[in-house]
Protein backbone atom coordinates (compact mmCIF):
# COMPACT_ATOMS: atom_id res chain seq x y z
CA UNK A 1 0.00 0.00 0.00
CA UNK A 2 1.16 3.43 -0.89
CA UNK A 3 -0.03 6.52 0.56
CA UNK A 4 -1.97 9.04 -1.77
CA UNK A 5 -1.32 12.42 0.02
CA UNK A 6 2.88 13.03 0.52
CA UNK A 7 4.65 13.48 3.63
CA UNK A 8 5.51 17.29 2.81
CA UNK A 9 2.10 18.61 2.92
CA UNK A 10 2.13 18.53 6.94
CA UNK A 11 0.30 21.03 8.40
CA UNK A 12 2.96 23.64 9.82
CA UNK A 13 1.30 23.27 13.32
CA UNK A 14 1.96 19.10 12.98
CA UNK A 15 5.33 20.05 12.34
CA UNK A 16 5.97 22.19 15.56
CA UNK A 17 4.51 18.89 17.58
CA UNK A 18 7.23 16.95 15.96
CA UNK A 19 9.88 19.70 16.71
CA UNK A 20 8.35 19.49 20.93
CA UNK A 21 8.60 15.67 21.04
CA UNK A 22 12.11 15.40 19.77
CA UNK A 23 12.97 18.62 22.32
CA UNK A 24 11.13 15.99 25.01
CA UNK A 25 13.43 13.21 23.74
CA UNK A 26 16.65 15.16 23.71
CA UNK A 27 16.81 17.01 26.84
CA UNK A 28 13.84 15.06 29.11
CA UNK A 29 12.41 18.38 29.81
CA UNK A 30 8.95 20.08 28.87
CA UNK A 31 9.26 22.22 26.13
CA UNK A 32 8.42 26.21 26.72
CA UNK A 33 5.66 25.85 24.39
CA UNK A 34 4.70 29.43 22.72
CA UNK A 35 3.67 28.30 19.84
CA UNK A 36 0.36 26.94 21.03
CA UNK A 37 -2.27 28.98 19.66
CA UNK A 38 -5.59 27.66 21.03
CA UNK A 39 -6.34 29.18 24.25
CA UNK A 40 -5.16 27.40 27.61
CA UNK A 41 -8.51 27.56 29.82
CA UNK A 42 -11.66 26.71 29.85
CA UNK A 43 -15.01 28.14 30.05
CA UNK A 44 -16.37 30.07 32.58
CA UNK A 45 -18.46 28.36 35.23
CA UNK A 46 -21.98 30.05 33.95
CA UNK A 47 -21.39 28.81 30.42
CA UNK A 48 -20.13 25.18 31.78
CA UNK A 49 -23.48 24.95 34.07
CA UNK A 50 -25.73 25.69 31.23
CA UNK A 51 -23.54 23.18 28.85
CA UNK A 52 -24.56 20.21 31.41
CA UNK A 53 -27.92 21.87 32.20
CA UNK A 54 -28.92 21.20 28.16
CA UNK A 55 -27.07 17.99 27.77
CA UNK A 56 -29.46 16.54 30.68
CA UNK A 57 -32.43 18.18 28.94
CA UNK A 58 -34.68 16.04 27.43
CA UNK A 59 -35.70 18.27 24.51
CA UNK A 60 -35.80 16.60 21.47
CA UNK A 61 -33.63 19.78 19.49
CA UNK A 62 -30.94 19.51 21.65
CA UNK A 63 -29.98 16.31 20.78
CA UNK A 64 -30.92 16.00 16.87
CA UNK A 65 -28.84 17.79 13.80
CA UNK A 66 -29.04 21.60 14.42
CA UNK A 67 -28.42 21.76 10.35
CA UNK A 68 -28.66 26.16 10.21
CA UNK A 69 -30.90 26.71 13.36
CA UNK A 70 -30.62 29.44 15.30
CA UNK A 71 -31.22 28.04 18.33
CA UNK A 72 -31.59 30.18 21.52
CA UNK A 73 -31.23 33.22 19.15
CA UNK A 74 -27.17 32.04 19.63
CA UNK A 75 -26.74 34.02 16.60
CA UNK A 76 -27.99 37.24 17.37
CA UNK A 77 -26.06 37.45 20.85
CA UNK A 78 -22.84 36.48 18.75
CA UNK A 79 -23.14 38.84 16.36
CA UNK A 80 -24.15 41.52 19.20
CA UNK A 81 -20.91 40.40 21.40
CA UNK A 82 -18.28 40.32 18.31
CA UNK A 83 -19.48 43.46 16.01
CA UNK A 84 -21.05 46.02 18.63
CA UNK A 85 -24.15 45.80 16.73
CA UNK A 86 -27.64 44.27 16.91
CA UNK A 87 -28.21 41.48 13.88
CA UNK A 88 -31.42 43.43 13.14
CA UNK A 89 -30.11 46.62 13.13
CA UNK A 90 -27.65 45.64 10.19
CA UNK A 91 -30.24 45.89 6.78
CA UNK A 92 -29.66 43.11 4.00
CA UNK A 93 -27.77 40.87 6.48
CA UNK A 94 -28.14 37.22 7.61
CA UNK A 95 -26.57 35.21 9.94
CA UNK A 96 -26.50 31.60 10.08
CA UNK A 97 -24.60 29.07 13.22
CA UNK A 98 -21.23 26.94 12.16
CA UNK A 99 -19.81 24.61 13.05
CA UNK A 100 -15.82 26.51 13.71
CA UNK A 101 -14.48 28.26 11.60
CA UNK A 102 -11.99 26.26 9.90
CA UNK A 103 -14.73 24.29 8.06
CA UNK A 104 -16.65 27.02 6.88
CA UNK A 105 -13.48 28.40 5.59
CA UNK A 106 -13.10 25.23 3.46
CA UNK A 107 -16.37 25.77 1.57
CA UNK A 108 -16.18 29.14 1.18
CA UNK A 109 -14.83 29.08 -2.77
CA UNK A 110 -17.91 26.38 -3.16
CA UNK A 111 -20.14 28.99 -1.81
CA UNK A 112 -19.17 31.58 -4.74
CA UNK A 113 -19.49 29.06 -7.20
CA UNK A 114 -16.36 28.01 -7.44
CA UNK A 115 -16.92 24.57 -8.99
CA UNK A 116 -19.03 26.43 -12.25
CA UNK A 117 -15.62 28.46 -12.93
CA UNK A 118 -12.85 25.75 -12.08
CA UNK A 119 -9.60 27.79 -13.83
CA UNK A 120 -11.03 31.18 -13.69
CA UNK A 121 -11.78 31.19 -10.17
CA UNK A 122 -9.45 33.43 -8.46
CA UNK A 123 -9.20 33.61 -4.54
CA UNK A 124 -7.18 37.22 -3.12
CA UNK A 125 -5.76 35.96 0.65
CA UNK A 126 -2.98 37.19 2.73
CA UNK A 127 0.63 36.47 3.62
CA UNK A 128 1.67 35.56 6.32
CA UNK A 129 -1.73 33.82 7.80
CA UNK A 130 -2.72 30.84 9.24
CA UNK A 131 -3.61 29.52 5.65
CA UNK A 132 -6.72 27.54 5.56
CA UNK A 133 -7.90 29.44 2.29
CA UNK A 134 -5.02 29.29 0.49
CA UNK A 135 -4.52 25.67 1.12
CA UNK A 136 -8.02 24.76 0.00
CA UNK A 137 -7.95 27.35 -2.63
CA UNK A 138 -4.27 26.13 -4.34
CA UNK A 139 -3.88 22.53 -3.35
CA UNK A 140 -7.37 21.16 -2.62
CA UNK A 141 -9.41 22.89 -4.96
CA UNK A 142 -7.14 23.81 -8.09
CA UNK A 143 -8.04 27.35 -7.96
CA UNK A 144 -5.64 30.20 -8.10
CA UNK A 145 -4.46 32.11 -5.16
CA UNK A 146 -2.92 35.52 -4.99
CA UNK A 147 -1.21 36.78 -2.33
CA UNK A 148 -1.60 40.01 -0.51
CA UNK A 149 1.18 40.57 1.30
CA UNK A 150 1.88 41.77 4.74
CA UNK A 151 4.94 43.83 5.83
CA UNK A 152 6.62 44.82 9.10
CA UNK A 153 7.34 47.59 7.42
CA UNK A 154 3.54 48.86 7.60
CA UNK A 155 2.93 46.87 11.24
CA UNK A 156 1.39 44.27 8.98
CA UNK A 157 -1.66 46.48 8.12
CA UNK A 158 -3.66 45.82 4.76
CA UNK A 159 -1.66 47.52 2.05
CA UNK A 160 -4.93 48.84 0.61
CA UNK A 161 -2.48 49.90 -2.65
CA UNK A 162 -1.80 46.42 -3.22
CA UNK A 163 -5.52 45.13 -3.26
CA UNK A 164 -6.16 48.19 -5.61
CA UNK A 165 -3.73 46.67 -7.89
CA UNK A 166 -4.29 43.24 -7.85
CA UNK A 167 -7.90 43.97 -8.83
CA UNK A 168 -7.40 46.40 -11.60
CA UNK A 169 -5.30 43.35 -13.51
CA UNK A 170 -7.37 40.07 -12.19
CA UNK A 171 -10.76 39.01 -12.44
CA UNK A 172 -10.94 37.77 -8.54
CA UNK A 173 -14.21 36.06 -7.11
CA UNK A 174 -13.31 36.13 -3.36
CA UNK A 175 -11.23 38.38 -1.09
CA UNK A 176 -10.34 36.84 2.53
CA UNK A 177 -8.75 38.53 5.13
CA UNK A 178 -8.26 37.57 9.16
CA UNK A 179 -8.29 40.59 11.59
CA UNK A 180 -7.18 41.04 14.08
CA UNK A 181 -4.62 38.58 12.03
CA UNK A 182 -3.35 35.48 12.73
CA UNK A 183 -0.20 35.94 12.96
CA UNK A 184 -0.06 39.57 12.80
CA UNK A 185 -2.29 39.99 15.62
CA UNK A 186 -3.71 44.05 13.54
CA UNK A 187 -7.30 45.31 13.49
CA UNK A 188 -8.94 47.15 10.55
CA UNK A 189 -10.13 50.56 10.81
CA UNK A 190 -13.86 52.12 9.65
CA UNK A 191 -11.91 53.87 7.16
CA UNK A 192 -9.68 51.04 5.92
CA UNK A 193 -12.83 48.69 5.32
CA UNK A 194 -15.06 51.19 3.85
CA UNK A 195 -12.03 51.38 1.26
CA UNK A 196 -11.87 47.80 0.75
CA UNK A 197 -15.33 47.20 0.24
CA UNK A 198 -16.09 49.52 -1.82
CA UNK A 199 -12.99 47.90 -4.07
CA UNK A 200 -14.82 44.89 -3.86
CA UNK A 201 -18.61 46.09 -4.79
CA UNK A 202 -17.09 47.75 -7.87
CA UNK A 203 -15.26 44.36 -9.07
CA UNK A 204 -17.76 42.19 -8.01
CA UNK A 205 -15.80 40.42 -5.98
CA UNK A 206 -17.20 39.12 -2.41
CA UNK A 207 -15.54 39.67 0.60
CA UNK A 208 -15.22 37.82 3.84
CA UNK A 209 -13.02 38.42 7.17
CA UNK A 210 -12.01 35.70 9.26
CA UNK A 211 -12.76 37.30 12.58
CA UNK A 212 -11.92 34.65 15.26
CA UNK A 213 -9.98 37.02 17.23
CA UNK A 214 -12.14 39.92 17.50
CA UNK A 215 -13.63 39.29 20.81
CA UNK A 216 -10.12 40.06 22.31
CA UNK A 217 -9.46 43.01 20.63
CA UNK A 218 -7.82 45.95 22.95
CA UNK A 219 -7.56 47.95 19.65
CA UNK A 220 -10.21 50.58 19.93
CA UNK A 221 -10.07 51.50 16.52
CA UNK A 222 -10.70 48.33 15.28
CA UNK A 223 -14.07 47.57 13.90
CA UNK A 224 -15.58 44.51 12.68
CA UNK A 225 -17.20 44.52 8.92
CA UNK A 226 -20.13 43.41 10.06
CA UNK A 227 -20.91 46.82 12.16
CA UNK A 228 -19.73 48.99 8.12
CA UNK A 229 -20.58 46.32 5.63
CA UNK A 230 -23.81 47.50 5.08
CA UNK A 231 -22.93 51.18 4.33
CA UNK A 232 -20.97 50.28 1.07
CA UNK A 233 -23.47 50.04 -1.65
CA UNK A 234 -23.59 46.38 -3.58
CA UNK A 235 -21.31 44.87 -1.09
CA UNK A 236 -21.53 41.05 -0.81
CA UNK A 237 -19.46 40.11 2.20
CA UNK A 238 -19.15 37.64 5.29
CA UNK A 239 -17.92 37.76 8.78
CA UNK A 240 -16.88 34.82 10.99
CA UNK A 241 -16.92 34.73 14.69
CA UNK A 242 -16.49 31.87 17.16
CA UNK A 243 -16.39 30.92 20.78
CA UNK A 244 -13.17 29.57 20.35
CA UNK A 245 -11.10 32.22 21.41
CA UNK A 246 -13.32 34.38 22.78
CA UNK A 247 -14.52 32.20 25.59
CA UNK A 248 -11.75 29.59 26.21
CA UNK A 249 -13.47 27.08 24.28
CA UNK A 250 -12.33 25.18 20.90
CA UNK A 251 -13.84 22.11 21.75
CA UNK A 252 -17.51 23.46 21.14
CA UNK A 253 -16.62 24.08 17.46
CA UNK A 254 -19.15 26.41 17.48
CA UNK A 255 -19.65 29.78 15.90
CA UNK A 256 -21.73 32.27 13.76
CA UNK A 257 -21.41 33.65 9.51
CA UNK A 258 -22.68 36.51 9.19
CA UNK A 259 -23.38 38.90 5.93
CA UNK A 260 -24.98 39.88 3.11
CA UNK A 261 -28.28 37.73 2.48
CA UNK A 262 -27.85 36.26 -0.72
CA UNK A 263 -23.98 35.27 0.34
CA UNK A 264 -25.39 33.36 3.17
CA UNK A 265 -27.62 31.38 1.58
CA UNK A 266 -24.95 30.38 -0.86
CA UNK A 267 -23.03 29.57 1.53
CA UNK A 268 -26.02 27.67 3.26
CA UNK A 269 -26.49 25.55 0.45
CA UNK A 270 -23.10 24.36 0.25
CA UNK A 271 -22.93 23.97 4.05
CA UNK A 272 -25.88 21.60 4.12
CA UNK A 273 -24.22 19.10 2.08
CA UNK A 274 -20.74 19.33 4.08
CA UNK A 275 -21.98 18.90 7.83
CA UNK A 276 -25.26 18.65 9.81
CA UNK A 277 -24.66 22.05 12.36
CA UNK A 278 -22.88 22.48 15.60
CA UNK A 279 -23.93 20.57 18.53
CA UNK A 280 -27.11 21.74 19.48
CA UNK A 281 -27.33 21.51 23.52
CA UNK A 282 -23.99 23.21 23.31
CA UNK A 283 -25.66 26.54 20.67
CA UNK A 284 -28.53 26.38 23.56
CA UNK A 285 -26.06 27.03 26.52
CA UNK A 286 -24.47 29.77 24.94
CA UNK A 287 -27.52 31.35 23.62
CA UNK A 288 -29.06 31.31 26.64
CA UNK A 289 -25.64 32.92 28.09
CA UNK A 290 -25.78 35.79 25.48
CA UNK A 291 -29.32 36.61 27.37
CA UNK A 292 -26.91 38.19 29.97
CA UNK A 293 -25.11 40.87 27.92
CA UNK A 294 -23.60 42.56 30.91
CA UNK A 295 -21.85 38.93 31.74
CA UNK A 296 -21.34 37.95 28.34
CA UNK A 297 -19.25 41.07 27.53
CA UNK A 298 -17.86 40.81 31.48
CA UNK A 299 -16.06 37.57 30.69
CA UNK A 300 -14.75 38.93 27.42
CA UNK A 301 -12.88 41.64 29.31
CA UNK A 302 -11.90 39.70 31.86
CA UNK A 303 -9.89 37.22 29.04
CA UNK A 304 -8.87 39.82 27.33
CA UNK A 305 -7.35 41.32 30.23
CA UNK A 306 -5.76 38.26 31.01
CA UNK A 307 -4.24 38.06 27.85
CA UNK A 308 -2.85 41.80 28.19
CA UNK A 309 -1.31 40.82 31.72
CA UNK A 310 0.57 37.94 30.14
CA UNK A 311 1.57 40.08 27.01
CA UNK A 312 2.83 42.82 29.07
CA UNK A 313 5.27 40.45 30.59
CA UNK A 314 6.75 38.55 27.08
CA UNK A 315 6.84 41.34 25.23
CA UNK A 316 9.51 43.62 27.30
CA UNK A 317 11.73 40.18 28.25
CA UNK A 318 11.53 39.37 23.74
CA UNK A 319 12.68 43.24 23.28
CA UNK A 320 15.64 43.13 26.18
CA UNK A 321 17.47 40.48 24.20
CA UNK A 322 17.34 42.30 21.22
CA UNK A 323 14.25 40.82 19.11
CA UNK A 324 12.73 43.54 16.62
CA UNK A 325 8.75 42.71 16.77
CA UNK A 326 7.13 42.81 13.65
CA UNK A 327 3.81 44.68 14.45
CA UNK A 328 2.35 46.02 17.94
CA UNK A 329 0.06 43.55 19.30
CA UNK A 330 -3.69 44.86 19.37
CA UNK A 331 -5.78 41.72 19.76
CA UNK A 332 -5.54 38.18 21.59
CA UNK A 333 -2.42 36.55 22.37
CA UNK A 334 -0.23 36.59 19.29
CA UNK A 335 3.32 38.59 19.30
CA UNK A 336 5.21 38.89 15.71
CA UNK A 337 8.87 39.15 15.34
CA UNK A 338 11.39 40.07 12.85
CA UNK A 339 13.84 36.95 12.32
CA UNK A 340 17.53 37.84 13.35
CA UNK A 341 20.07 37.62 10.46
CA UNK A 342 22.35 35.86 13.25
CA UNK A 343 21.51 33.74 17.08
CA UNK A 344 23.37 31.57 18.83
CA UNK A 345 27.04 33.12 17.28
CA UNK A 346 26.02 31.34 13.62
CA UNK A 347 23.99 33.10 10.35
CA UNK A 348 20.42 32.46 10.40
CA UNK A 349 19.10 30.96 7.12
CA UNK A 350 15.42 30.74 7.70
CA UNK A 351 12.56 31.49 9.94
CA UNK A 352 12.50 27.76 10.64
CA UNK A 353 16.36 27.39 10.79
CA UNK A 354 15.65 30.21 13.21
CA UNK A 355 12.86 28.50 15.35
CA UNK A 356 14.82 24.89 15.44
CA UNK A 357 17.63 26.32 16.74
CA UNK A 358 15.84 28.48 19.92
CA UNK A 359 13.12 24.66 20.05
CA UNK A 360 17.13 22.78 20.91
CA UNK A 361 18.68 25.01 22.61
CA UNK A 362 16.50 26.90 25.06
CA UNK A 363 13.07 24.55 24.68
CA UNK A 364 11.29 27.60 23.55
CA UNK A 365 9.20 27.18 21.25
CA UNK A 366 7.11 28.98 18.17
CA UNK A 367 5.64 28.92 14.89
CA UNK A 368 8.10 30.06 12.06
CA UNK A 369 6.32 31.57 8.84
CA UNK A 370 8.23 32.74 5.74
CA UNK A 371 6.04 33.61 2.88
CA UNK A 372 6.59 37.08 2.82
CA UNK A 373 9.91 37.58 5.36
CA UNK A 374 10.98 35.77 7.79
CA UNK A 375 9.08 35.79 10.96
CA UNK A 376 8.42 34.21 14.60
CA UNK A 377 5.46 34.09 16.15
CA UNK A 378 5.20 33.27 20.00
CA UNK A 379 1.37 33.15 21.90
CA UNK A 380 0.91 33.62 25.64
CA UNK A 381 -1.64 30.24 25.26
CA UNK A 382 0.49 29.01 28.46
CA UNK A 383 0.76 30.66 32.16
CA UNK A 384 4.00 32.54 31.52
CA UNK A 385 2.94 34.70 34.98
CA UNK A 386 4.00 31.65 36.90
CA UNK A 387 7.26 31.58 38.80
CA UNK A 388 8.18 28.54 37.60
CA UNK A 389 8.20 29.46 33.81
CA UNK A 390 9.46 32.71 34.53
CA UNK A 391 12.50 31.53 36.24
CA UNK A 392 13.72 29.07 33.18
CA UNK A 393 12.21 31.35 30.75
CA UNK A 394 14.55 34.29 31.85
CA UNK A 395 18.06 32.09 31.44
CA UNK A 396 16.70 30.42 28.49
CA UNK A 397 16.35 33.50 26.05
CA UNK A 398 19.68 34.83 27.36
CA UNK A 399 21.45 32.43 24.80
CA UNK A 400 19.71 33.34 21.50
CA UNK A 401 21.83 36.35 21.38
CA UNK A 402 19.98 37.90 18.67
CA UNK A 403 21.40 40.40 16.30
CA UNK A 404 20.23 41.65 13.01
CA UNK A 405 22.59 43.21 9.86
C-alpha cells in the first residue's frame, strides 16, 4: 500500500509537535511551548453549568442535527458580542450558526461558485496567515491564489495599494482577510474597510473576514465589517466569529457567519451538504448565556485582560534580548517578530532554521512563517505569569543572542 497524500504537505502546526517531542526526547524536559495557539482555559463556570444543564435536557432539538438553526437566538447574541451591533439593526444581512471556523473556511470558494468556474476562479488571501484558504484554494481545490502581502514595514496592516492593484489586472471572485490577524495579531479601521469594500462592490468580488480574534481586541479602533458592511453600496461580504477564542473554548466548534443575504444562503447551500450544524445543547447554553449581555461582555474583558497581563510580561523580556517585533500587538495573544540575520554566534538561514535552533537550545518554542519575510510568532496560550516558567524562561532566552545586519 502506498499513501496518496505526501509526507511534505504537513500542516505547519503538525510540524511544531514533531519539533516538541524530539525537544522531550533530547533534553527530558517540557518544552516552553509558545507556539500553542488555542487558548489554555476553559469556560467560565456560567457557560459550563448551562452546557450540562442542556445535555441533561430532554428536549428533542438539543440532541438532533441543528443543520442552520438558530437556536436560543445564539446568533444574534454572537453577532451583538463580536461586532457592537444588533443582527437586526444591520439591513440586508443574515446570519446563520457553524460549526468553527476552519470548516466554513473550506467551503467558502464552493459557496461563490467556485466549482461552475474551475480555472477562472481566483481567490485574493494574505501572507503571512494561518492559511486555511489558500490551502483549499491552491492545493485542494485547483483554484488560483494571490497573495496580498503583509509587511513589518507597515505593522502588517492591509496595504490597501496592493488590493487596488491586484484587482485592476485580475478578475478575482473572493477576497479573505483575518483581523485582528493570525499571525499579525492588527485590526482594521472604519476607514480602511469602507475602502476595501467599496474595491470589492465595484469588481464584483465578495468579501469575507475571518474574525476569530475579534472578541479580544484591545484595539479601539478596530471595527468589525459586520458593524460597516452594510454602508458600502452592492457589497456582498461575510464575517466569521467563534467561541473559540473568545470564551476559552475550541472544543464546542461552534460559531456564527454573518453577511450579506444572498452570500449566506450560498453559503447555506453548500454547508448543508458538508456537515449537519454544531452541537445543538452546546448553541442552547451559549444562547441562553448571550441573554446576559452585561456577563457575556464581562467575561470577554476579563480574558482579554488576562491576555494583556501575560503580554505585558513577554513582550519587554523578547525586546531586552534584542528581538525587533514585527507589528504592535492589538488583539488576543499573538506577538510577531522580525527573524535575526544571526543567534546563537552562527547566520540564520530561515525562519524555521531560526525557530529549530531556539526549540534545541533553550526549549522555547514557536511557529516560524516565511512567505513574505521571515518571521516568529510566540502566543501567551500558556501561564508565563507563573514563577516557575518565569524563572527558566529568563536564562533560556539569554542564549539566542539575537542580532540583526
Amino acid at each position: 500500500m502506498t499513501r496518496k497524500i505526501p509526507a511534505q504537505g504537513i500542516n505547519l502546526f503538525q510540524q511544531i509537535y514533531i519539533l516538541m517531542r524530539e525537544y522531550r526526547e533530547a533534553s527530558s524536559l517540557e518544552p516552553l511551548n509558545l507556539s500553542l495557539g488555542n487558548p489554555d482555559g476553559v469556560p467560565c463556570a456560567e457557560i459550563l453549568e448551562l452546557k450540562a444543564r442542556f445535555a441533561r435536557d430532554s428536549g428533542y432539538e438539543f440532541h438532533t442535527y441543528a443543520e442552520d438553526n438558530n437556536i436560543r437566538e445564539f446568533s444574534e447574541g454572537m453577532v451583538a458580542l463580536h461586532s457592537g451591533v444588533e443582527l437586526n439593526q444591520l439591513p440586508g444581512t443574515k446570519a446563520v450558526p457553524i460549526a468553527g471556523i476552519k470548516t466554513a473556511t473550506a467551503i467558502l470558494p464552493l459557496a461563490c461558485a467556485a466549482f461552475d468556474k474551475r480555472s477562472q476562479f481566483t481567490v485574493v488571501s494574505n501572507l503571512p496567515a494561518y492559511d486555511v484558504i489558500g490551502t483549499w484554494t491552491e492545493k485542494y481545490l485547483g483554484l488560483k491564489r494571490l497573495g496580498w502581502k503583509l509587511n513589518s514595514e507597515s505593522n502588517m496592516r492591509l496595504d490597501i495599494s496592493e488590493l487596488k492593484n491586484i484587482l485592476s489586472q485580475t478578475k478575482v471572485d473572493l477576497v479573505h482577510v483575518i483581523r485582528p490577524g493570525n499571525p499579525a495579531a492588527v485590526g482594521a479601521t472604519l476607514e480602511e474597510w469602507l475602502e476595501i469594500g467599496k474595491l470589492c462592490a465595484d469588481h464584483g468580488t465578495r468579501l469575507v473576514n475571518d474574525a476569530a480574534y475579534v472578541g479580544l481586541s484591545s484595539d479601539p479602533s478596530h471595527v468589525s465589517l459586520a458593524s460597516v458592511a452594510h454602508e458600502v453600496s452592492g457589497l456582498e461580504w461575510m464575517e466569521l466569529y467563534s467561541v473559540s477564542k473568545s470564551y476559552n473554548d475550541p472544543g464546542a466548534r461552534l460559531g456564527v457567519a454573518v453577511g450579506s443575504k444572498d452570500f449566506i444562503d450560498d453559503f447555506i447551500l453548500i454547508k448543508g451538504n458538508t456537515d449537519s450544524g454544531p452541537n445543538p445543547g452546546v448553541m442552547a447554553a451559549y444562547g441562553e448565556f448571550f441573554k446576559n449581555r452585561k456577563l457575556a461582555h464581562q467575561k470577554l474583558h476579563e480574558l482579554r485582560d488576562l491576555y494583556q497581563r501575560r503580554l505585558s510580561y513577554i513582550v519587554p523580556k523578547f525586546i531586552e534580548i534584542g528581538l525587533k517585533p514585527a507589528h504592535k500587538t492589538e488583539a488576543g495573544f499573538f506577538t510577531l517578530w522580525k527573524v535575526p540575520s544571526k543567534a546563537f554566534g552562527v547566520k540564520i538561514d530561515s525562519a524555521e532554521h531560526f525557530n529549530r535552533l531556539v526549540i534545541e537550545k533553550t526549549g522555547i518554542v514557536g511557529v516560524h512563517f516565511g512567505a513574505t519575510e521571515p518571521l516568529m510568532r510566540y502566543a501567551v496560550c500558556t501561564d508565563v505569569l507563573s514563577p516557575a516558567f518565569q524563572k527558566r524562561f529568563e536564562v533560556e532566552i539569554q542564549k539566542i543572542g539575537p542580532a540583526y545586519e
